[in-house]
Protein backbone atom coordinates (compact mmCIF):
# COMPACT_ATOMS: atom_id res chain seq x y z
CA UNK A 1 145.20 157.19 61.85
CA UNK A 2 147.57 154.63 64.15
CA UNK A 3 143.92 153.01 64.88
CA UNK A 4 142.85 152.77 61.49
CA UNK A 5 140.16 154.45 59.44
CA UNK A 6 138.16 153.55 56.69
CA UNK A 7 139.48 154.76 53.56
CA UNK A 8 136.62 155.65 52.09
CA UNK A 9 132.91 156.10 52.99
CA UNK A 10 132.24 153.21 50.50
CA UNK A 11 134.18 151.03 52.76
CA UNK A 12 132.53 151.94 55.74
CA UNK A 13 128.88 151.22 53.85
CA UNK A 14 130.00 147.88 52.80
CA UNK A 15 131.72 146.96 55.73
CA UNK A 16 128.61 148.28 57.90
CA UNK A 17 125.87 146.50 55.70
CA UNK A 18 128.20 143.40 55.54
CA UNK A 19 127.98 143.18 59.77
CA UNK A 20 124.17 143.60 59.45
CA UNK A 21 123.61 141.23 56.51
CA UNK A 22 123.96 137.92 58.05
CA UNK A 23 122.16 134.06 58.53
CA UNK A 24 118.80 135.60 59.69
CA UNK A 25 118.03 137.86 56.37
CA UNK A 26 118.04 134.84 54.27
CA UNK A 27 116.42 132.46 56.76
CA UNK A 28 114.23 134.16 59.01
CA UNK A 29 112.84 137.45 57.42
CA UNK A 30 111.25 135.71 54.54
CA UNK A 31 109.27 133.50 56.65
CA UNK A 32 108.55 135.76 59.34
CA UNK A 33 107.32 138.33 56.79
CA UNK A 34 104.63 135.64 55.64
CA UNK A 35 103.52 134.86 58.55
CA UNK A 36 102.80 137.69 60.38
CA UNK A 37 100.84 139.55 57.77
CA UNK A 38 103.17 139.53 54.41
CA UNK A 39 103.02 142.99 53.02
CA UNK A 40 101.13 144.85 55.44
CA UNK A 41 103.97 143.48 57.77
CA UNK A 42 106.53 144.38 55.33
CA UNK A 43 105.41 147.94 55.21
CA UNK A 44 105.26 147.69 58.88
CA UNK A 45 108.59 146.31 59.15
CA UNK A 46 109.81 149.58 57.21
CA UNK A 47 108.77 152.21 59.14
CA UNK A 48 109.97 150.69 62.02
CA UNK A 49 113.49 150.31 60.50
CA UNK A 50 113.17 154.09 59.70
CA UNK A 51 111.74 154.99 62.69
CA UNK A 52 113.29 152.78 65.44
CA UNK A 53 116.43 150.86 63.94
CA UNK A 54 118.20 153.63 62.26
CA UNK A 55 117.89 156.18 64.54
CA UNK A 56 119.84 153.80 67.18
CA UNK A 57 122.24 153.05 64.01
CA UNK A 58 122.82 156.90 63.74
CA UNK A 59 123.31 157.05 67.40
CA UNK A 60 126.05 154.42 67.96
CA UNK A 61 128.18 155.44 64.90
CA UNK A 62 127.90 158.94 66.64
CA UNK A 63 129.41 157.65 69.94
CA UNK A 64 132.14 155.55 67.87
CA UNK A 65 133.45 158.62 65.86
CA UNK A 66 132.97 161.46 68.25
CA UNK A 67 135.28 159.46 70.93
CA UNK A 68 137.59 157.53 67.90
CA UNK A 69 137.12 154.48 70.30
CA UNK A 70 135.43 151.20 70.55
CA UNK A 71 132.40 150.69 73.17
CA UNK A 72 134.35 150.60 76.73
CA UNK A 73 136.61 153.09 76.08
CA UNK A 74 133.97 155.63 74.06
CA UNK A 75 132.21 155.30 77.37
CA UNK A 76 134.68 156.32 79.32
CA UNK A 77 135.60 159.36 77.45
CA UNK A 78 132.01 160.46 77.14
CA UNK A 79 130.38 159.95 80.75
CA UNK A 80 133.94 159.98 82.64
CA UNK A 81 136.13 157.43 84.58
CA UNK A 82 134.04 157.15 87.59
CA UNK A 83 130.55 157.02 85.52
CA UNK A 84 129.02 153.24 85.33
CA UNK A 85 128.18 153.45 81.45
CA UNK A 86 131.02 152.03 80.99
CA UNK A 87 129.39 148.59 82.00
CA UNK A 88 127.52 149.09 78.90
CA UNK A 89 130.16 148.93 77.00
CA UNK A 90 131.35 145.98 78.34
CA UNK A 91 128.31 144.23 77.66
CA UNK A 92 128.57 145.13 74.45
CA UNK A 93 131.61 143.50 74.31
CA UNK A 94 130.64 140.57 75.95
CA UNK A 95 127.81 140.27 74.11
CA UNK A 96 129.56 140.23 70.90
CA UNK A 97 132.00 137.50 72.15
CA UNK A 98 129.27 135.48 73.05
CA UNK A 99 126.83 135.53 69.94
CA UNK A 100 130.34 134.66 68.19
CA UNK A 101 130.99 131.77 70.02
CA UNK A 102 128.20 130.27 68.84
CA UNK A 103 127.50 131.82 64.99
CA UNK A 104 130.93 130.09 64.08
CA UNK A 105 129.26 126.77 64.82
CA UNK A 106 125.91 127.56 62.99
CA UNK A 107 128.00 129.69 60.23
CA UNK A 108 130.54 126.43 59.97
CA UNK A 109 127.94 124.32 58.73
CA UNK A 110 127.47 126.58 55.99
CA UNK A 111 131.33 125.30 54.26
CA UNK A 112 129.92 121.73 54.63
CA UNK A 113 127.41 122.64 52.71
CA UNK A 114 129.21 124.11 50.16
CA UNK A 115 131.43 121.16 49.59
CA UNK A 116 128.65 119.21 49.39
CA UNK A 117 127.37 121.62 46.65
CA UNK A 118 130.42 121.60 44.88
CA UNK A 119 130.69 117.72 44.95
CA UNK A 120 127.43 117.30 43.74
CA UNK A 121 126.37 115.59 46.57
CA UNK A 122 122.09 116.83 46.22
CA UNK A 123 121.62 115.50 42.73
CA UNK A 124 119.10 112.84 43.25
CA UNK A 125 118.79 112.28 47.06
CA UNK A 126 115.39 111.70 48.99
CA UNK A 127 114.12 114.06 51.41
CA UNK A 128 115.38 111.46 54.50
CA UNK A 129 118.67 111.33 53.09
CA UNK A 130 119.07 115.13 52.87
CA UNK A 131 117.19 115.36 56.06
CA UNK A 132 119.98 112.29 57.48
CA UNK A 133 123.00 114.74 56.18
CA UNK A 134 121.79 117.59 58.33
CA UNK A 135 120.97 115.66 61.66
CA UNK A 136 124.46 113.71 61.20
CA UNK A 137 126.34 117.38 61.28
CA UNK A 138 124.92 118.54 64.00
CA UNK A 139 125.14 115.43 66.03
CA UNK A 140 129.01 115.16 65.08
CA UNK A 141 131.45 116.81 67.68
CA UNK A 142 134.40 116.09 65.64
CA UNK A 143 132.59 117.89 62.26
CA UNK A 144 130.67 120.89 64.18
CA UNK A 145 134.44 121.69 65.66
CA UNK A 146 136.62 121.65 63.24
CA UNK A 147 134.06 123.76 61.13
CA UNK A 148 133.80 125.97 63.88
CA UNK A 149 137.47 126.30 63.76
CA UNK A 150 138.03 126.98 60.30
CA UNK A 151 135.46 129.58 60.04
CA UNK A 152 136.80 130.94 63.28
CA UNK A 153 140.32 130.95 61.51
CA UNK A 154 138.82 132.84 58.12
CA UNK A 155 137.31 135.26 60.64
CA UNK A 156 140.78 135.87 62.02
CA UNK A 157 142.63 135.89 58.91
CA UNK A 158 140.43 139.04 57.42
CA UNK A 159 140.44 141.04 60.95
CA UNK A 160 144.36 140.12 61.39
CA UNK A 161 144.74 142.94 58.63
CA UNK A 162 143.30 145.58 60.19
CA UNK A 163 140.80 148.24 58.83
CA UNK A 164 141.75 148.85 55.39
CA UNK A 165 144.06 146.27 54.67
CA UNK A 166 141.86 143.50 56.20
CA UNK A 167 137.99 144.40 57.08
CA UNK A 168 137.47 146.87 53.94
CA UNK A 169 139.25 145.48 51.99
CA UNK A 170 137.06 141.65 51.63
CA UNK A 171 134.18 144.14 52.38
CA UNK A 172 134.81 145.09 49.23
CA UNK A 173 135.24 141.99 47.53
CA UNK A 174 133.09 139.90 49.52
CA UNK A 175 129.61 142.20 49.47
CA UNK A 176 129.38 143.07 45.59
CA UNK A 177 129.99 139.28 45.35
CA UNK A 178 127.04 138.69 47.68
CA UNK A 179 124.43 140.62 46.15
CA UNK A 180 125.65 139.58 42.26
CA UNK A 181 124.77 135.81 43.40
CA UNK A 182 121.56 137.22 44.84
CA UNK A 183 120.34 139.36 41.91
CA UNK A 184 121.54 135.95 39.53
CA UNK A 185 119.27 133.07 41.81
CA UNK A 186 116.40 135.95 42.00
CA UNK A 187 116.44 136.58 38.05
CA UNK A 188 116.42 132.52 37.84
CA UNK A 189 113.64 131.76 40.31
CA UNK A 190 111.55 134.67 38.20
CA UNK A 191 111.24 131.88 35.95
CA UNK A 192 110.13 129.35 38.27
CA UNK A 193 106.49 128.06 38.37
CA UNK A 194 106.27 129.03 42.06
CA UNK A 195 107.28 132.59 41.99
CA UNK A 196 103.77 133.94 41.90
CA UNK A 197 102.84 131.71 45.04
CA UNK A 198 106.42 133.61 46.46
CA UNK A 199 105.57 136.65 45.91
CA UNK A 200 101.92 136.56 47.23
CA UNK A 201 103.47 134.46 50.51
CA UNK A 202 105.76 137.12 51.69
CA UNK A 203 104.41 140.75 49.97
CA UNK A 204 100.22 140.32 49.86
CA UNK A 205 98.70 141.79 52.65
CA UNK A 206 97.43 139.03 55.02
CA UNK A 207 94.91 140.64 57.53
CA UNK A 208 94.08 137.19 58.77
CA UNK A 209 97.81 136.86 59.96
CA UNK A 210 98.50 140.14 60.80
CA UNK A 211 97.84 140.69 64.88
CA UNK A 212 99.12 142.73 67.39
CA UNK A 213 101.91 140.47 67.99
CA UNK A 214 103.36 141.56 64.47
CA UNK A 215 103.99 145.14 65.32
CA UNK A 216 106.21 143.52 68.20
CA UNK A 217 107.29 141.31 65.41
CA UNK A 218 108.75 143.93 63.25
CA UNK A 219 110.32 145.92 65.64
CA UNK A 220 112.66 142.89 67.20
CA UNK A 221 113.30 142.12 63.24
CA UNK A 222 113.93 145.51 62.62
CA UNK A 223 116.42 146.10 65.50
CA UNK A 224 117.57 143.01 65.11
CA UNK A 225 118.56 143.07 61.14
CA UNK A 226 120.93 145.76 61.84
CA UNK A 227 123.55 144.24 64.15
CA UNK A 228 122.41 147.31 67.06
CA UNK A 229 122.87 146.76 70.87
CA UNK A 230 126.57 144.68 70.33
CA UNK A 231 128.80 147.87 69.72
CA UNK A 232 129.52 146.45 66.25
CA UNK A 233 128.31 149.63 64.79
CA UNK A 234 129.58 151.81 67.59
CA UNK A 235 133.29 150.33 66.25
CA UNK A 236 133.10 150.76 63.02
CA UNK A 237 132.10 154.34 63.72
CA UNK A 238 135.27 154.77 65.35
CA UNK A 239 136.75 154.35 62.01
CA UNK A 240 134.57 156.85 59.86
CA UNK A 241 136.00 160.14 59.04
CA UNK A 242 134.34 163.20 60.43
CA UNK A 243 133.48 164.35 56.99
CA UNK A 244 131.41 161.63 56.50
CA UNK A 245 127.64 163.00 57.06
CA UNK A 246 126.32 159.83 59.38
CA UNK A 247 122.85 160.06 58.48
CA UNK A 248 123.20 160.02 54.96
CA UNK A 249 125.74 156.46 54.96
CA UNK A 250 123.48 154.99 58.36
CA UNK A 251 120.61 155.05 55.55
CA UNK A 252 122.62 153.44 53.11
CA UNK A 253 122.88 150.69 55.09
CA UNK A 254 119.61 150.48 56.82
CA UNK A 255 118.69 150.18 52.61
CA UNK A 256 121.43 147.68 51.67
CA UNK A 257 119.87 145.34 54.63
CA UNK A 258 116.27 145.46 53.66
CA UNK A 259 117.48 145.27 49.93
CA UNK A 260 119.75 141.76 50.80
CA UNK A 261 116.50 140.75 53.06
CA UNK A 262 114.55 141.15 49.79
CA UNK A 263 115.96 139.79 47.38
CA UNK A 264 116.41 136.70 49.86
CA UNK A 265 112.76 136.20 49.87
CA UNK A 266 112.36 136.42 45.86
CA UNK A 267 115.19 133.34 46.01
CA UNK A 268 114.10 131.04 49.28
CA UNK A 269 110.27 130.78 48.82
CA UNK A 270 109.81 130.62 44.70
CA UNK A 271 112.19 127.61 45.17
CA UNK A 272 110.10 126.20 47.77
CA UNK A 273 106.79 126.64 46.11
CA UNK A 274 108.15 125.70 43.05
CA UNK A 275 108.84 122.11 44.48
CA UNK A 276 105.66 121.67 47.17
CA UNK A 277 107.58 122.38 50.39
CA UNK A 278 106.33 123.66 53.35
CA UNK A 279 107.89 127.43 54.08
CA UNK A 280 109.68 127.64 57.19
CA UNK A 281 112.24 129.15 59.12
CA UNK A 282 115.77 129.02 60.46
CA UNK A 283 118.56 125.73 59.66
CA UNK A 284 115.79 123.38 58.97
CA UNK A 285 114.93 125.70 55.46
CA UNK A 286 118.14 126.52 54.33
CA UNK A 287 120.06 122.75 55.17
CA UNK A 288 117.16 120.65 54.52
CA UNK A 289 114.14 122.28 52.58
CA UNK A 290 116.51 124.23 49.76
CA UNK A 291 119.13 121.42 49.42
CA UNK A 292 115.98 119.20 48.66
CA UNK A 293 114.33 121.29 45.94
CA UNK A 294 117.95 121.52 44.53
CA UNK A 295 117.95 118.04 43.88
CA UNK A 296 114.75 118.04 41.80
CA UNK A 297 115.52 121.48 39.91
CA UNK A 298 117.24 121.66 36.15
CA UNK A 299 120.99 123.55 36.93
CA UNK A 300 120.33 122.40 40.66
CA UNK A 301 124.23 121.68 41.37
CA UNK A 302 125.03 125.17 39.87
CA UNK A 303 122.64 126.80 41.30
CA UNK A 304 123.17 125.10 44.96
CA UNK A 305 127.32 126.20 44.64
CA UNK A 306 126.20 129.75 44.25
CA UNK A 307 123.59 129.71 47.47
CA UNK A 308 125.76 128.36 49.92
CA UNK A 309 129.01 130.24 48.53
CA UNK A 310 126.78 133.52 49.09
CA UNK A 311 125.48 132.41 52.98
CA UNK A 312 128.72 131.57 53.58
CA UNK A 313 130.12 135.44 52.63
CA UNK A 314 126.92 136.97 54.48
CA UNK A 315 127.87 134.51 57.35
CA UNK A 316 131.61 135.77 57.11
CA UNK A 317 131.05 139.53 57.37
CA UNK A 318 128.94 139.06 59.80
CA UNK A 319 131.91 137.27 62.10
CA UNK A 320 134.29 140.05 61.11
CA UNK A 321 132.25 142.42 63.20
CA UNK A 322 131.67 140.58 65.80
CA UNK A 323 135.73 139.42 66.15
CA UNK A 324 136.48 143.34 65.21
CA UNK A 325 134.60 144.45 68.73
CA UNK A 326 136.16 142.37 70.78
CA UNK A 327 139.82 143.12 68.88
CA UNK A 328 139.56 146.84 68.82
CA UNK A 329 138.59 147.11 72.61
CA UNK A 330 141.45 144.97 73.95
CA UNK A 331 143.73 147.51 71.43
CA UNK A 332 142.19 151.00 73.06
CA UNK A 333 142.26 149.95 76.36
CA UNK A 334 145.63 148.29 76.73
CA UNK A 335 147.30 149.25 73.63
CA UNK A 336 148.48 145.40 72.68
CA UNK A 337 149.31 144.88 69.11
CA UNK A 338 146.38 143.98 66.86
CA UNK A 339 148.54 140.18 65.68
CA UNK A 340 148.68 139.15 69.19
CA UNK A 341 144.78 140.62 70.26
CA UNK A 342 142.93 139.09 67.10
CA UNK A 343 144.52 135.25 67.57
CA UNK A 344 144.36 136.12 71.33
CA UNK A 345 140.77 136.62 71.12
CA UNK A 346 140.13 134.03 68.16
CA UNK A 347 141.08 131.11 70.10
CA UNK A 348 139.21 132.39 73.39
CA UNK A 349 136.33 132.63 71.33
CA UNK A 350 137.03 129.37 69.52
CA UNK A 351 137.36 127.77 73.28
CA UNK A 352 133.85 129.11 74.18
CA UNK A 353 132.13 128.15 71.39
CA UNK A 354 132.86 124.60 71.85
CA UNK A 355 130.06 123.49 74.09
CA UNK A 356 128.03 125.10 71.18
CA UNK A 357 129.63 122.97 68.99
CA UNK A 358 128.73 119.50 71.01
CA UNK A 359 124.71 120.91 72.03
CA UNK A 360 123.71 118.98 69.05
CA UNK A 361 125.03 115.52 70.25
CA UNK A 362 124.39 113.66 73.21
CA UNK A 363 126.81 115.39 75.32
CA UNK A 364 125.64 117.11 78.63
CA UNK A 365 125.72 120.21 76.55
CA UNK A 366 123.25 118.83 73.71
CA UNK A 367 120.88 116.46 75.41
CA UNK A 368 121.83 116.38 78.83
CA UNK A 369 121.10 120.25 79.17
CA UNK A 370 118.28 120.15 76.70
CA UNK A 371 116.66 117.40 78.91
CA UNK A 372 117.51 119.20 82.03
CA UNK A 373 115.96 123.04 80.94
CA UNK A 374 114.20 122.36 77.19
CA UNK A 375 117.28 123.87 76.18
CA UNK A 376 120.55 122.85 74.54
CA UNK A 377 123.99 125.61 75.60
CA UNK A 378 123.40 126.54 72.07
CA UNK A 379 119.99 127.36 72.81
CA UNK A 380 120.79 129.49 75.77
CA UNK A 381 123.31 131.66 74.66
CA UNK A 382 121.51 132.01 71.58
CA UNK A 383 118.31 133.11 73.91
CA UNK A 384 120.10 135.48 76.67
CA UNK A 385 122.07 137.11 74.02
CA UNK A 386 119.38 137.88 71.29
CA UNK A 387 116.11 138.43 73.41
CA UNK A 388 118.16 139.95 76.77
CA UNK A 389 121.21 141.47 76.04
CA UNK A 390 121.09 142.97 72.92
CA UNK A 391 117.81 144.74 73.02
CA UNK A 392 119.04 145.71 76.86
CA UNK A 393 122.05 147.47 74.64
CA UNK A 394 120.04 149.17 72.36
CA UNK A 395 117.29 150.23 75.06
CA UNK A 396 120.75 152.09 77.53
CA UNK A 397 122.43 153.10 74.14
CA UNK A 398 118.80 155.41 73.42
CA UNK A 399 119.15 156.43 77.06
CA UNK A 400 122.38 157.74 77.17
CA UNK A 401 122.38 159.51 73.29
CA UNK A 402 119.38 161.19 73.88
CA UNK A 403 119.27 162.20 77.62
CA UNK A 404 122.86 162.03 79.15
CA UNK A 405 124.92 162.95 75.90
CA UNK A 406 124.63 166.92 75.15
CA UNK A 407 122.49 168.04 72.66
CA UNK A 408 125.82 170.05 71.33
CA UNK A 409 127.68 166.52 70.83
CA UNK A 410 124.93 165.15 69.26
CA UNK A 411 123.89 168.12 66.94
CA UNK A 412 127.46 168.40 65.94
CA UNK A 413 128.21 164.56 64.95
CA UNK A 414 124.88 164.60 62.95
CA UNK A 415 125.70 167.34 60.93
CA UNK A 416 125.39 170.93 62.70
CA UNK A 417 122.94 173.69 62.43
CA UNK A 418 118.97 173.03 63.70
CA UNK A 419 117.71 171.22 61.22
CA UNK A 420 114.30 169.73 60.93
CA UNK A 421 116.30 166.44 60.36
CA UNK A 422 118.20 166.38 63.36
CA UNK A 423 114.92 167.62 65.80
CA UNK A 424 113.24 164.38 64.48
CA UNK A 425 116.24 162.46 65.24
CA UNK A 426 116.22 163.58 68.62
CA UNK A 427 112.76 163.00 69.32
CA UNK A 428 112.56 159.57 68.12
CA UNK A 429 115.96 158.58 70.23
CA UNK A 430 114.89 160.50 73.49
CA UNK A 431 110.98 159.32 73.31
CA UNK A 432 109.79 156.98 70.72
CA UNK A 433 113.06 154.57 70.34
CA UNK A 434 113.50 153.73 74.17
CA UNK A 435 109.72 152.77 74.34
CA UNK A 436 110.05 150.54 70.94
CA UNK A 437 112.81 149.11 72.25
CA UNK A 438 111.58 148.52 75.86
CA UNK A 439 108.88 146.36 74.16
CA UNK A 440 110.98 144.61 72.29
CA UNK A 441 112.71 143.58 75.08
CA UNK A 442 109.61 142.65 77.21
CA UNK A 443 108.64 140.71 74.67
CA UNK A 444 111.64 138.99 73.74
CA UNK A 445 112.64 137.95 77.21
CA UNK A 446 108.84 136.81 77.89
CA UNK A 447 108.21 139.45 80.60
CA UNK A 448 105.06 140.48 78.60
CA UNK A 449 103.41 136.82 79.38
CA UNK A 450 104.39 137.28 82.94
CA UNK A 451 102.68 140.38 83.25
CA UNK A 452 99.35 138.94 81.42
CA UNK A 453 99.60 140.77 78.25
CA UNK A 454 99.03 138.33 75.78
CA UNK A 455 100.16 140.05 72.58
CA UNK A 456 100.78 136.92 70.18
């Protein structure tokens, strides 16, 4: 209990779905959905979640609450001192502090955003002078860091308080808040002329679009979607109480995610429709595209307050987890108080995410580098984190469940007894999950083209 624990299961859902909810459910999955096949990809995109994404979910909360630690120190216990899966761990860890660095800088341009919401600043501006706002944030060192810093220091501020008092207990606050502002904008855009066009965009099958490239497609989204391969999961395991039955709340947030991802799309695209705007994906749709339909729309400042209040909670809980891995390692493995580790850590990571914070000027970490490698440093931690390190994670985290951990561990932490549950479980992390996952990652880091397999 001196480490902390979740009070309730509740609080380990919320918190859980609230590290896996993040920027990319409301501006990628929508899009992506469309345009690799809508809802044959969608169905797609669910049985790989099912089959592929929660059985690696199920496997690190296992690790986390059989061993009570975070990632280094769960490794340790489980494959001994002299073992080197450890070192996965550790890049777990560093992976973690890395993707922060930088999702503090893309997350800190979601408060701008909201001011400008809350000002009013969207009613009645042209596409080139909402367009103009965007490229002047990004191009502005002094803006993107002292955004970066004050999410970094709301990050900080909910971690500082530990487990209950801190991550479950905005968890809690924060997450029903999310998903009331979703349900509200989805029940609205219902309404809107372009929610027919929506719906047949992202859930009518599209054979035309749909290619072998999606099945790649919707495994990356649906291993990516649920924060696996970082040790975020593996953490907040650490926390659950072993009367908690981990398939059974793993599910509930596998569901949550997909739900949040939903509901997104119903919100994002009948806007966009609505107004003749081209669907797309990533900052340019959420800080350019929606901002601009706002401006035209009836309740558009309302309605603009609420969207970027809500990406800037699924941007926050998000953070939390990523701050919590790095914080609850440093506390197992040298036992420093969890004050000193969290602002410890904060300003580290606030100190590394600065060259993210200047890649969209003309510094040598913006143009320089971009002109240099077709890259900006944003670019490149963004690339060797998502498509190499974190689907190298998840691939050694199915390795090391299913054929170095004993099946008595493993059988125990799911639930005990031989049930037909648990023999699926283990066959899909022994066999079937470290081949998804191995393709993900051949894909993602573009070994696939080097090897002449074209699968676009």
């Amino acid at each position: 209990m001196s480490r902390g624990a979740w009070a309730s299961k509740l609080g380990f859902i919320l918190a859980a779905a609230g590290s896996a909810i993040g920027l990319g459910n409301i501006w990628r999955f929508p899009f992506v959905t469309g345009q690799r096949g809508g809802g044959l990809f969608y169905l797609l995109y669910l049985v790989c979640v099912v089959l592929v994404g929660l059985p690696i979910m199920v496997a690190e909360v296992m690790i986390g609450r059989r061993t009570q630690s975070s990632p280094v120190a769960a490794f340790k216990k489980l494959a001994g001192e002299g073992s080197r899966w450890p070192l996965l761990g550790w890049m777990g860890v560093v992976t973690g502090f890395l993707i922060l660095s930088f999702y503090n800088v893309v997350a800190g341009w979601t408060i701008h955003y909201s001011y400008l919401a809350i000002t009013g600043f969207f009613a009645g501006q042209s596409a080139q002078g909402i367009s103009q706002v965007f490229d002047t944030l990004v191009g502005s060192p002094r803006a993107n860091i002292g955004y970066q810093a004050l999410f970094m220091v709301l990050t900080v501020a909910v971690v500082i308080g530990g487990v209950r008092s801190g991550i479950e207990r905005w968890s809690r606050i924060l997450m029903p808040a999310l998903f009331v502002m979703l349900v509200g904008l989805m029940v609205y855009c219902f309404f809107l002329p372009g929610i027919g066009e929506a719906v047949r965009f992202v859930f009518a099958p599209h054979t035309d679009k749909f290619t072998p490239g999606s099945v790649l497609e919707a495994l990356g989204q649906a291993f990516f979607s649920l924060s696996l391969g970082m040790g975020a999961m593996l953490t907040y395991g650490s926390y659950l109480s072993k009367d908690a039955r981990i398939p059974r709340s793993s599910t509930w947030v596998a569901v949550l995610d997909t739900l949040i991802a939903t509901l997104a799309s119903l919100v994002v695209f009948p806007i966009i429709f609505s107004f003749d705007l081209q669907p797309g994906s990533g900052p340019g749709l959420i800080f350019k595209s929606i901002p601009l339909a706002f401006s035209q729309m009836p309740g558009g400042h309302m309605l603009s307050v609420v969207l970027f209040v809500l990406i800037v909670f699924a941007g926050l809980t998000s953070s939390v987890s990523l701050q919590e891995v790095v914080t609850s390692s440093l506390i197992d493995l040298y036992g420093w108080r969890r004050d000193k580790v969290c602002i410890g850590a904060g300003v580290v990571g606030f100190a590394m995410g600065v060259p993210s914070a200047l890649s969209g000027g003309k510094s040598f970490f913006g143009a320089g580098l971009k002109r240099m490698t077709g890259r900006t440093f944003l670019d490149w931690v963004d690339f060797s984190t998502a498509n190499l390190m974190l689907p190298a994670g998840g691939l050694l985290t199915a390795i090391f469940t299913g054929h170095v951990l004993g099946s008595d561990i493993t059988r125990e932490e799911f639930g005990g007894g031989h049930s037909a549950l648990y023999s699926v479980w283990q066959v899909l992390i022994k066999w079937v999950v470290p081949v998804a996952v191995g393709l993900v990652f051949l894909q993602s880091s573009g070994l696939l083209k080097v090897m002449g397999i074209g699968w676009e």
